[in-house]
C-alpha atoms as a PDB file:
ATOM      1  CA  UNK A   1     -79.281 -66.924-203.738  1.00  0.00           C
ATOM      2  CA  UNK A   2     -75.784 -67.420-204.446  1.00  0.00           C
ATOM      3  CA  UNK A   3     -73.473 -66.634-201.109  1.00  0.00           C
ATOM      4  CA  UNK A   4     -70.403 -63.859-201.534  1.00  0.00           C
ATOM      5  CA  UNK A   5     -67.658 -65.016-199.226  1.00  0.00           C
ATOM      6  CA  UNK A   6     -65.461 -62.172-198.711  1.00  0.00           C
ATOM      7  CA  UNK A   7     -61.873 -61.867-197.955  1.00  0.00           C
ATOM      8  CA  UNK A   8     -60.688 -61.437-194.084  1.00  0.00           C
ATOM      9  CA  UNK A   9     -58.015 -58.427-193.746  1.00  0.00           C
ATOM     10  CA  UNK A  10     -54.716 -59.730-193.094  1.00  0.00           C
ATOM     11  CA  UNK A  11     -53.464 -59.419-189.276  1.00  0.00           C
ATOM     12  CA  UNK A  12     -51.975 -56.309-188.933  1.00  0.00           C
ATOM     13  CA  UNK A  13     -48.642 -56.969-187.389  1.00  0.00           C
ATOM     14  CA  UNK A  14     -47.558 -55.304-184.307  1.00  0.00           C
ATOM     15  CA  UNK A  15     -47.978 -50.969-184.775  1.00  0.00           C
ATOM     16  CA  UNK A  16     -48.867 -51.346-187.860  1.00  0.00           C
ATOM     17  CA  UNK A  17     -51.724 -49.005-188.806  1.00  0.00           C
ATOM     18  CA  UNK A  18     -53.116 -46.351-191.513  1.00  0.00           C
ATOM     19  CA  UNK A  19     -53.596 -44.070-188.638  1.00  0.00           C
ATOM     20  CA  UNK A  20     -51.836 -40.446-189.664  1.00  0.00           C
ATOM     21  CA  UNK A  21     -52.661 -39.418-185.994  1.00  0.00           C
ATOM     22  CA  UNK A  22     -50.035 -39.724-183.163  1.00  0.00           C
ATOM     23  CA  UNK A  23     -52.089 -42.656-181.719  1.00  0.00           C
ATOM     24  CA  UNK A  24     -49.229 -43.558-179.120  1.00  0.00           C
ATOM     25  CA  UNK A  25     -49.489 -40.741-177.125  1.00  0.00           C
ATOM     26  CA  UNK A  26     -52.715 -41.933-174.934  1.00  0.00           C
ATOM     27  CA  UNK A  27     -51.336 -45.474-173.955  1.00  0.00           C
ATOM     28  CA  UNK A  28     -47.807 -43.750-173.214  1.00  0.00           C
ATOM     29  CA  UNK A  29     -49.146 -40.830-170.894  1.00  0.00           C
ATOM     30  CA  UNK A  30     -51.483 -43.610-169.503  1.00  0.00           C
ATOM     31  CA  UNK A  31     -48.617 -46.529-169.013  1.00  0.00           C
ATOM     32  CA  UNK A  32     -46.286 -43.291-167.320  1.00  0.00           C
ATOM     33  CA  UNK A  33     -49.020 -42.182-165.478  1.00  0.00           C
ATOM     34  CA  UNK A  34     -50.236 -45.362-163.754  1.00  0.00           C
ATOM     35  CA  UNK A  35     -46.462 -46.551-163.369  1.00  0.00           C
ATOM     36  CA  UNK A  36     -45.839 -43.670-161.038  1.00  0.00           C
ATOM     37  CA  UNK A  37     -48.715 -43.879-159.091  1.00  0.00           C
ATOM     38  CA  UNK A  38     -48.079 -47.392-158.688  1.00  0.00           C
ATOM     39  CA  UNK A  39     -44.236 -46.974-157.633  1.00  0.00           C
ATOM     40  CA  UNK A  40     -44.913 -44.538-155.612  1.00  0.00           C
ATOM     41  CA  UNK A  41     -48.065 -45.537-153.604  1.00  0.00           C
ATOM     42  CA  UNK A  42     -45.782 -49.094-153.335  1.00  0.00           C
ATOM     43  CA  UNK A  43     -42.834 -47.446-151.966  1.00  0.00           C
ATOM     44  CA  UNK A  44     -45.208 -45.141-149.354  1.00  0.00           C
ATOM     45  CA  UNK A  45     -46.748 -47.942-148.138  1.00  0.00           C
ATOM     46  CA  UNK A  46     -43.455 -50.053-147.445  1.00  0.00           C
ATOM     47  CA  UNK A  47     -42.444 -46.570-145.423  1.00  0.00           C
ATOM     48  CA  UNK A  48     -44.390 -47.329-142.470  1.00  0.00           C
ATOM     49  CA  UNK A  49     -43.597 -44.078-141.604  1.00  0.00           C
ATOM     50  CA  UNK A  50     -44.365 -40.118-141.791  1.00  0.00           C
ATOM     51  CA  UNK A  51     -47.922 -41.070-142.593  1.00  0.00           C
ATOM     52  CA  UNK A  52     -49.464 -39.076-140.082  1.00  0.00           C
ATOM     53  CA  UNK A  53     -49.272 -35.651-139.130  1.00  0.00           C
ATOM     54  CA  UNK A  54     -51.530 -34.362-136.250  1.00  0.00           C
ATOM     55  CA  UNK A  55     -54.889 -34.958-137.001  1.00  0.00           C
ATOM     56  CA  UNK A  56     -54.235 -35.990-140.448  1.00  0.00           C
ATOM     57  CA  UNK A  57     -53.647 -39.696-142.213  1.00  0.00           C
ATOM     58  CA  UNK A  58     -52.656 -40.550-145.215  1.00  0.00           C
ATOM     59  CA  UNK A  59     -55.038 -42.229-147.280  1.00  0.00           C
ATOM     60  CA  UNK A  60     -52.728 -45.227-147.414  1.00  0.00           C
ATOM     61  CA  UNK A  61     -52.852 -45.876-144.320  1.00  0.00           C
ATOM     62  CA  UNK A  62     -56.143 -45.551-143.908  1.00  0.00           C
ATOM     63  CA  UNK A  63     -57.898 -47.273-141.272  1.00  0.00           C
ATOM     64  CA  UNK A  64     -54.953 -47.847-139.454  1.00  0.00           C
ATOM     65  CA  UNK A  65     -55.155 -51.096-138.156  1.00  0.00           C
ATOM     66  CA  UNK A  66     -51.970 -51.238-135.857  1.00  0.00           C
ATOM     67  CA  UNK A  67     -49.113 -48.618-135.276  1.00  0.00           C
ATOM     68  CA  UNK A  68     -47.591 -45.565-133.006  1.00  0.00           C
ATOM     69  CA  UNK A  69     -49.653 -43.077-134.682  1.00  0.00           C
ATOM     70  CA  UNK A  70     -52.495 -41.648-132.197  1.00  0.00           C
ATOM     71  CA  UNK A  71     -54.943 -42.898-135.401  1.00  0.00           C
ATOM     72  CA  UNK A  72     -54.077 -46.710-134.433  1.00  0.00           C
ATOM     73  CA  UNK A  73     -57.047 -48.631-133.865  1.00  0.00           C
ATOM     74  CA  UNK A  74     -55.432 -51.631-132.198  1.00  0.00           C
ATOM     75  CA  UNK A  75     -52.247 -49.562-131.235  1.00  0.00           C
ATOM     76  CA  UNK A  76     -48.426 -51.583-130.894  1.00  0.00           C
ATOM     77  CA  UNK A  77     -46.403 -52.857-133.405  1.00  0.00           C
ATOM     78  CA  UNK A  78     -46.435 -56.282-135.732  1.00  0.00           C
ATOM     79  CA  UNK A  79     -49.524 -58.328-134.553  1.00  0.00           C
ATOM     80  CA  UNK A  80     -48.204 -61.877-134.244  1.00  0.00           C
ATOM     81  CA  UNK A  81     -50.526 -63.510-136.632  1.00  0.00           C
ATOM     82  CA  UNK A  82     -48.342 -61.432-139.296  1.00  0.00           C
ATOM     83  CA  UNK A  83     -46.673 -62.827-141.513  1.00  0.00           C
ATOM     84  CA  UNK A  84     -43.017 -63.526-139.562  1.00  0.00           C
ATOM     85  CA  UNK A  85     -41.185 -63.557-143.139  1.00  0.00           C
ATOM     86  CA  UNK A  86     -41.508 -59.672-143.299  1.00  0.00           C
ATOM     87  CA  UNK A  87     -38.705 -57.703-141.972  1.00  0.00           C
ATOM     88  CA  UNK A  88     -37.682 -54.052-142.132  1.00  0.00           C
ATOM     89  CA  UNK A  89     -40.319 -51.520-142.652  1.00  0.00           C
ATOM     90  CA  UNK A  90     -42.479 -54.476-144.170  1.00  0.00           C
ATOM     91  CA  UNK A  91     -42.867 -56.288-141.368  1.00  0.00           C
ATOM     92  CA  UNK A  92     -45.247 -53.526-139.586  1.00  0.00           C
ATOM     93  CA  UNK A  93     -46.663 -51.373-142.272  1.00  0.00           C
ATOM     94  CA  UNK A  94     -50.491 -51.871-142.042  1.00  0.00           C
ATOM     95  CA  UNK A  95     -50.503 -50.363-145.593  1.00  0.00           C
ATOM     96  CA  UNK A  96     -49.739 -53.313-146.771  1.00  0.00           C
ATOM     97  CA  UNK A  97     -53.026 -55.061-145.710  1.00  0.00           C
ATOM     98  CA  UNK A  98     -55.392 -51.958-146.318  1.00  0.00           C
ATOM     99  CA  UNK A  99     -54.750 -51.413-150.162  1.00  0.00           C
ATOM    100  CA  UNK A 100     -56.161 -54.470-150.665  1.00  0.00           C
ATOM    101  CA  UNK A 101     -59.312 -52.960-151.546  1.00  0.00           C
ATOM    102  CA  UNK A 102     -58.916 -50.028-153.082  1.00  0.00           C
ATOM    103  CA  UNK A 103     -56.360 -51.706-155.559  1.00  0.00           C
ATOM    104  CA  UNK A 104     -58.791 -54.483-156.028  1.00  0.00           C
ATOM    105  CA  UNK A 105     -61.447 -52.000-156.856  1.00  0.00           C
ATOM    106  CA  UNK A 106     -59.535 -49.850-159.534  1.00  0.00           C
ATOM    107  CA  UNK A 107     -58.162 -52.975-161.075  1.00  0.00           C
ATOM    108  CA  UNK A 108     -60.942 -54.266-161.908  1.00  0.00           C
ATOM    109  CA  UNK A 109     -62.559 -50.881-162.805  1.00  0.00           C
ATOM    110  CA  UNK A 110     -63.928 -51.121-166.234  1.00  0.00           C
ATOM    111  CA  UNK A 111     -62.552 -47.822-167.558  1.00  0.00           C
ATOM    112  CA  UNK A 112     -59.136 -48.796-166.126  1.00  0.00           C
ATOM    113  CA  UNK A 113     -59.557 -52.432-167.893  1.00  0.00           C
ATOM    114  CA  UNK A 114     -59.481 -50.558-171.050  1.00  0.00           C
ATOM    115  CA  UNK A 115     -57.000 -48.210-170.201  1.00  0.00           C
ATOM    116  CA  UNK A 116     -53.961 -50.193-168.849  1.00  0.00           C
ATOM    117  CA  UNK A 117     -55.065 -53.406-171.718  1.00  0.00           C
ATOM    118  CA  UNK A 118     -54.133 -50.773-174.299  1.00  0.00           C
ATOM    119  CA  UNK A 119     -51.323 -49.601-172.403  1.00  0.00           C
ATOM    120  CA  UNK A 120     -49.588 -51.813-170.468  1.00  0.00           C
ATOM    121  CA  UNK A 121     -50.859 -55.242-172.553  1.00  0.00           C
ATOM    122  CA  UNK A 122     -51.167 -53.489-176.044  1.00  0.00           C
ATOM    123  CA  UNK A 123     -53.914 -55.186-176.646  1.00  0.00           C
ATOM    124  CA  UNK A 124     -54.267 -53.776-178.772  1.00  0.00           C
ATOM    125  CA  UNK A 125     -52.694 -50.172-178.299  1.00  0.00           C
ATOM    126  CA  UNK A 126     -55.305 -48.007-180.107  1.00  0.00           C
ATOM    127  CA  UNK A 127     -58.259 -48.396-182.296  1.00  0.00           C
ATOM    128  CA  UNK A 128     -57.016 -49.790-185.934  1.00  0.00           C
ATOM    129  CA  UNK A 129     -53.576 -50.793-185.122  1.00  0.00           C
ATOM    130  CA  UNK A 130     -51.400 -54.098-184.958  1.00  0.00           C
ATOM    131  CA  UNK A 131     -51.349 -55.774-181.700  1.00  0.00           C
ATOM    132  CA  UNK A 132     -48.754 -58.175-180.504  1.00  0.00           C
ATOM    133  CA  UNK A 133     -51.320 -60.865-179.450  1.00  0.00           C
ATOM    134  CA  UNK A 134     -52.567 -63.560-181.683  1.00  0.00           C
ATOM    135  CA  UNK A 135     -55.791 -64.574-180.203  1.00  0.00           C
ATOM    136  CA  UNK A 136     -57.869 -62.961-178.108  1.00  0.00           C
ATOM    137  CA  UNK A 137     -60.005 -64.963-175.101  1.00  0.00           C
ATOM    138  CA  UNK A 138     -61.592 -62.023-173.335  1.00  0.00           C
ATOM    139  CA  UNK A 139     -62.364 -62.038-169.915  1.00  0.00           C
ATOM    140  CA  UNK A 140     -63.818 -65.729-169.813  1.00  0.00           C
ATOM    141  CA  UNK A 141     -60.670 -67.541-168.831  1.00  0.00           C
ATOM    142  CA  UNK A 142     -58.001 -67.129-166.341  1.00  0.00           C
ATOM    143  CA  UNK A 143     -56.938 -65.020-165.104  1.00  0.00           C
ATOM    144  CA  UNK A 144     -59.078 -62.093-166.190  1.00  0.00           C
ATOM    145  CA  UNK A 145     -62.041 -63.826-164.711  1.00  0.00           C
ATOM    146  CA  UNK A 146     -61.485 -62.571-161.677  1.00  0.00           C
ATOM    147  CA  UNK A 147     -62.596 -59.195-163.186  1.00  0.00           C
ATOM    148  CA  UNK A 148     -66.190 -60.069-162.505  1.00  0.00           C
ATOM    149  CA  UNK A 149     -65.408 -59.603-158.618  1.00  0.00           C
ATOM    150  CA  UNK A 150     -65.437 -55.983-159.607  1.00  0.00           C
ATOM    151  CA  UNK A 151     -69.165 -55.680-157.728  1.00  0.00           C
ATOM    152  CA  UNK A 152     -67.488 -57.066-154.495  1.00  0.00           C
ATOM    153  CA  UNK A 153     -64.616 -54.697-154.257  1.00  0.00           C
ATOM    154  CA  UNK A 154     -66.972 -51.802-155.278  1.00  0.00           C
ATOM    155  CA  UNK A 155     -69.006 -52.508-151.992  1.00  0.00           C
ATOM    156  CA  UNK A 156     -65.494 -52.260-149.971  1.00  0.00           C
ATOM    157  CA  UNK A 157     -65.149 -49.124-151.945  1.00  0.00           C
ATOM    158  CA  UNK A 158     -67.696 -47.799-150.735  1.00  0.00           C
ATOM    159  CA  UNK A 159     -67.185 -48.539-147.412  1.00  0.00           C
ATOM    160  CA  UNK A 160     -63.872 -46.956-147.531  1.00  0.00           C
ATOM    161  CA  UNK A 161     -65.687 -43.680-148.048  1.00  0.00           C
ATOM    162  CA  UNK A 162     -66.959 -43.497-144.581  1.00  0.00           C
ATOM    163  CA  UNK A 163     -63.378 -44.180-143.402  1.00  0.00           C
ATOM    164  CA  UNK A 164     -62.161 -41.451-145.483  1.00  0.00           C
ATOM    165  CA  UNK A 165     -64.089 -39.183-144.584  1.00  0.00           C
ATOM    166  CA  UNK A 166     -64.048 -39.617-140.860  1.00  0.00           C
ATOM    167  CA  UNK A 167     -60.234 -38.965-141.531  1.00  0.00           C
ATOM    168  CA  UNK A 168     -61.064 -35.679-142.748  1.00  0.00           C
ATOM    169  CA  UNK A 169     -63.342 -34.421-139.817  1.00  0.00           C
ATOM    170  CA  UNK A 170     -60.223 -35.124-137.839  1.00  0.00           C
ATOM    171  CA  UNK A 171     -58.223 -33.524-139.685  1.00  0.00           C
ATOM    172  CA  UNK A 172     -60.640 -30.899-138.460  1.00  0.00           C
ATOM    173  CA  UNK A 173     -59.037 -30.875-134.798  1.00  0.00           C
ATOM    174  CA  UNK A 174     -55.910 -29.487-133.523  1.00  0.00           C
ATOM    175  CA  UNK A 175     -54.347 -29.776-130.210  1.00  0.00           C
ATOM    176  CA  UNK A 176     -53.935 -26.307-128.991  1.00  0.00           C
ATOM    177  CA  UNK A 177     -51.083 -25.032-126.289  1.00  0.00           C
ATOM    178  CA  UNK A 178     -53.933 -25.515-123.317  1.00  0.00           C
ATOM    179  CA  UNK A 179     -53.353 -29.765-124.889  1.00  0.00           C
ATOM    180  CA  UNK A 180     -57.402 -29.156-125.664  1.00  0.00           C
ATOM    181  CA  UNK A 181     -58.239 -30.050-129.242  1.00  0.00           C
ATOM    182  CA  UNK A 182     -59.800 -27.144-131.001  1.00  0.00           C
ATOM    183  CA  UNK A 183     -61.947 -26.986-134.056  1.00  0.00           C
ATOM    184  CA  UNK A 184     -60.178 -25.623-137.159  1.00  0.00           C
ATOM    185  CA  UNK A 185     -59.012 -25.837-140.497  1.00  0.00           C
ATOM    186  CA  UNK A 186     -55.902 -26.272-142.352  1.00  0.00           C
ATOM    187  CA  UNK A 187     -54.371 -26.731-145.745  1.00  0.00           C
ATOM    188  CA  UNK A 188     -54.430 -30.744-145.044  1.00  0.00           C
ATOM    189  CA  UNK A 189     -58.143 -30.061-143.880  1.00  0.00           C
ATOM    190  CA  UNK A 190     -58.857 -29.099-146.992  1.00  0.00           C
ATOM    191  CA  UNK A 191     -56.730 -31.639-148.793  1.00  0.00           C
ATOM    192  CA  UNK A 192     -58.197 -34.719-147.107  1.00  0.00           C
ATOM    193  CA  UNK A 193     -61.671 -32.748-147.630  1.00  0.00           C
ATOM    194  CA  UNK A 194     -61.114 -33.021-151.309  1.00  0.00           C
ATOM    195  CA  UNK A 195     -59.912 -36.171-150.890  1.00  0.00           C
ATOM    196  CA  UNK A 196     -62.635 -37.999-150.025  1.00  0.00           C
ATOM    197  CA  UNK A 197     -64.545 -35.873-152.189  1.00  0.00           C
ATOM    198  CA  UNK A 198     -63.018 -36.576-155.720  1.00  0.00           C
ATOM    199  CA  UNK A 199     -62.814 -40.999-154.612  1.00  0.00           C
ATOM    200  CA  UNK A 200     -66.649 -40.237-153.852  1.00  0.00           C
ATOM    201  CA  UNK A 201     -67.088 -38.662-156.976  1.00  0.00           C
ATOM    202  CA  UNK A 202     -65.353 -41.895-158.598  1.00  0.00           C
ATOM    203  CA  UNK A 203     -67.250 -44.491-156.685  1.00  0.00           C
ATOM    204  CA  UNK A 204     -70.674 -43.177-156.833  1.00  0.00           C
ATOM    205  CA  UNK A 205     -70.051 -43.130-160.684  1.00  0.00           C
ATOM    206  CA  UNK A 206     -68.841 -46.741-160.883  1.00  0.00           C
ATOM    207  CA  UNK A 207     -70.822 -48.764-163.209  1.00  0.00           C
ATOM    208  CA  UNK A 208     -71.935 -51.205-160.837  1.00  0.00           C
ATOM    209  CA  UNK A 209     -73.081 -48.923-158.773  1.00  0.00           C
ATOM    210  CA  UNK A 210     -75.071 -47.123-160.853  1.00  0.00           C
ATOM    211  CA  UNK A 211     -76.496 -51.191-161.789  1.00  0.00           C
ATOM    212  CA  UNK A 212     -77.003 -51.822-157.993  1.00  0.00           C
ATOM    213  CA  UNK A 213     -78.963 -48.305-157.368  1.00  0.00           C
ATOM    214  CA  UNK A 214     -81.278 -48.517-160.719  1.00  0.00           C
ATOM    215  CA  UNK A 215     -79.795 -49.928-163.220  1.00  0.00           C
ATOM    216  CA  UNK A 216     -81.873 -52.858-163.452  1.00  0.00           C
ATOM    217  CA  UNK A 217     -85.164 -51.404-163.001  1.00  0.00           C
ATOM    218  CA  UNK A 218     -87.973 -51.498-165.734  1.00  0.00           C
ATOM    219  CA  UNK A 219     -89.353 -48.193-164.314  1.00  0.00           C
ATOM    220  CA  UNK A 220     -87.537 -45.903-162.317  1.00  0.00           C
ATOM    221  CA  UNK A 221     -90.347 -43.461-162.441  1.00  0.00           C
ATOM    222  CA  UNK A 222     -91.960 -45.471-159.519  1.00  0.00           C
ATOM    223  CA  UNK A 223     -88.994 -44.927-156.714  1.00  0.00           C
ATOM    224  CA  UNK A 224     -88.258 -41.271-156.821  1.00  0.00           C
ATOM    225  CA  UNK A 225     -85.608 -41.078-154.429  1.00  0.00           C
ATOM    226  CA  UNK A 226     -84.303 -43.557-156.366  1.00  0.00           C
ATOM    227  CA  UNK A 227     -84.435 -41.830-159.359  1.00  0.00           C
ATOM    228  CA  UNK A 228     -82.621 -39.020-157.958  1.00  0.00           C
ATOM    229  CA  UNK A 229     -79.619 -41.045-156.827  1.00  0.00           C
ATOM    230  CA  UNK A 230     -79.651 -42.853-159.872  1.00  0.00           C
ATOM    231  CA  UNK A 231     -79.690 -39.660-162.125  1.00  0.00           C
ATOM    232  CA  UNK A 232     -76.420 -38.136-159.701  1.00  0.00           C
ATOM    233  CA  UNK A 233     -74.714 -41.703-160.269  1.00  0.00           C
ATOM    234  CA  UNK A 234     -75.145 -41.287-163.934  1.00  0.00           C
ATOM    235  CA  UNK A 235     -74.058 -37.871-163.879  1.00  0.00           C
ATOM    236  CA  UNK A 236     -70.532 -38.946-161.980  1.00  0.00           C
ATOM    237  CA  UNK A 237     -70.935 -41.589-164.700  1.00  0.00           C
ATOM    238  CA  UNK A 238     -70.795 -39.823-167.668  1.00  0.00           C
ATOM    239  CA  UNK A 239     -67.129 -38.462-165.647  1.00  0.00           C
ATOM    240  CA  UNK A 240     -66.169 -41.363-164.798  1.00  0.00           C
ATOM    241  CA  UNK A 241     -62.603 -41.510-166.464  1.00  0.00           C
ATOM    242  CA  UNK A 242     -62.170 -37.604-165.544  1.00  0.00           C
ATOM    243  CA  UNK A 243     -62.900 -38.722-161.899  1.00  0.00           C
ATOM    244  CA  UNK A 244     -60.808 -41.703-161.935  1.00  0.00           C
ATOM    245  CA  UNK A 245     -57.768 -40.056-162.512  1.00  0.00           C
ATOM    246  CA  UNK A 246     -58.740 -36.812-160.481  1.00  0.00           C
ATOM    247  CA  UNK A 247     -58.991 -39.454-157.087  1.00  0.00           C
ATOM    248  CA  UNK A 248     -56.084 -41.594-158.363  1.00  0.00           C
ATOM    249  CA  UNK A 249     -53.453 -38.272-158.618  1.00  0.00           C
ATOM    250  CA  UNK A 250     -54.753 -36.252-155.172  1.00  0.00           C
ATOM    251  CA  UNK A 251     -54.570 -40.023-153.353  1.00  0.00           C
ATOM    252  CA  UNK A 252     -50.693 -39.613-154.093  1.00  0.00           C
ATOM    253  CA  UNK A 253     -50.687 -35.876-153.170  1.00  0.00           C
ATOM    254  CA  UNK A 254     -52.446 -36.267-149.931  1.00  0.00           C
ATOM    255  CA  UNK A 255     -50.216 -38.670-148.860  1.00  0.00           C
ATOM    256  CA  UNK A 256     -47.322 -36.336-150.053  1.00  0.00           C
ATOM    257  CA  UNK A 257     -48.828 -33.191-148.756  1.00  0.00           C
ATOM    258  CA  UNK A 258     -49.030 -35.472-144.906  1.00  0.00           C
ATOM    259  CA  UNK A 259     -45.377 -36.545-145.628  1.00  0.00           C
ATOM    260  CA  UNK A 260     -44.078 -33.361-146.264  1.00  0.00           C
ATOM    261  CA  UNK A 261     -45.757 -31.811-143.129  1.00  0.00           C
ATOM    262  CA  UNK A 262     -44.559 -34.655-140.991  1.00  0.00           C
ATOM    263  CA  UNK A 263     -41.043 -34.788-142.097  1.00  0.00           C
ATOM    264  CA  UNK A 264     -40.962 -30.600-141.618  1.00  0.00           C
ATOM    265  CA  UNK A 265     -39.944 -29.882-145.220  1.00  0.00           C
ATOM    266  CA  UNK A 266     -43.761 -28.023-145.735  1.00  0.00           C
ATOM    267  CA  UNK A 267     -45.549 -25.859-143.137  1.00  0.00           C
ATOM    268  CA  UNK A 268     -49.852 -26.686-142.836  1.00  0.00           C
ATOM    269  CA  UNK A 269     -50.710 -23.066-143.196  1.00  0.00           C
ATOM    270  CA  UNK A 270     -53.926 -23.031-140.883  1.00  0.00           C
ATOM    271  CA  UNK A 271     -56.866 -21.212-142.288  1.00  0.00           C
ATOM    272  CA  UNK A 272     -59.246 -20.795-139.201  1.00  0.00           C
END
């Protein structure tokens, strides 16, 4: 049988496309979005400062490995086997150290792969357009290879949950005019509340996570419980970009909301 050898399409060059859509609007809101979460969540974290309010922490700070905030686990300021070339705020903000993790984690997140490759790489920006890249080599060399440590920081993800939502039962405590801490519930209750919540809702439906519970099981019929867990993972799943960016927005808001209420500009209305 004779073969047909058929031409290859030409490289598009970069934006080109037949598209009649506005195809540039996802990567932009993405690349803005992202951007400012990043700039801001840096510039918090270098505050080392107004992070606490009460029986609330920020997110950012949390566990708070060394500080003046009552939530301190270690307590005092710059730990000497810090590094000695940080000065100003830098040189004790714990914040520093703890979003390690959670950056790690959404990083490597696979949704987010394809989200900031199209928009802060352009690689390419959208489905049938010109890219400014040449060749592609995946995630096999460096230093996209490290994306396969995704599994690793999902486990400190998880971990962070616990944290998280021990910070929200304290935020669950208020130190009354007798200096007794009383039960209640504020605004920020209910902001670190849905805090932990929505990152829950974003972990739990992390694709290795749903692999580790289940995925690789022939017959899931056999372990109901499981099953069940499995089935809830997949159902966070099938969210999983709607929770990604739900946790990734109210992360920046809860550490505004605490900000706010510790610098006096906002008032934490309490509820009960």
């Amino acid at each position: 049988m004779a073969q047909v050898h058929l031409p290859l399409a030409p490289q598009r060059g970069f934006g080109e496309t037949s598209r009649p859509d506005n195809w540039w609007v996802q990567p932009l809101v993405v690349f803005l979005g992202l951007s400012s979460f990043i700039v801001y969540v840096s510039w918090a974290g270098m505050q080392n400062d107004h992070y606490w309010y009460g029986g609330y922490l920020s997110p950012i700070y949390s566990p708070e490995l060394w500080g003046k905030s009552p939530h301190a686990i270690f307590g005092g300021p710059q730990p000497p086997w810090w590094p000695s070339f940080f000065t100003g705020p830098l040189a004790y903000s714990p914040a520093l150290l703890i979003l390690i993790a959670p950056a790690g984690f959404r990083l490597t997140c696979y949704y987010y792969r394809g989200a900031y490759y199209k928009s802060f790489w352009l690689s390419p920006p959208a489905c049938a357009v010109g890219k400014p890249h040449k060749n592609y080599t995946g995630e096999r060399d460096i230093p996209l290879i490290a994306q396969n440590i995704h599994r690793y920081f999902m486990y400190a993800a998880v971990v962070y949950l616990f944290i998280l939502a021990h910070d929200a039962i304290d935020g669950m405590w208020f130190t009354g005019t007798d200096g007794q801490e009383h039960f209640g519930i504020g605004v920020g209750t209910i902001v670190l509340i849905l805090n932990c919540t929505f990152l829950s809702l974003y972990t739990f439906g992390c694709h290795s996570f749903r692999h580790t519970i289940g995925g690789y099981k022939d017959m899931l019929s056999r372990a109901p419980l499981r099953q069940k867990i499995y089935q809830g993972s997949t159902w966070c799943n099938v969210r999983h970009q709607r929770w990604a960016w739900t946790s990734l927005i109210w992360v920046g808001f809860t550490d505004f909301y605490i900000r706010m209420c510790s610098m006096g500009v906002f008032t934490d209305w309490r509820i009960i």
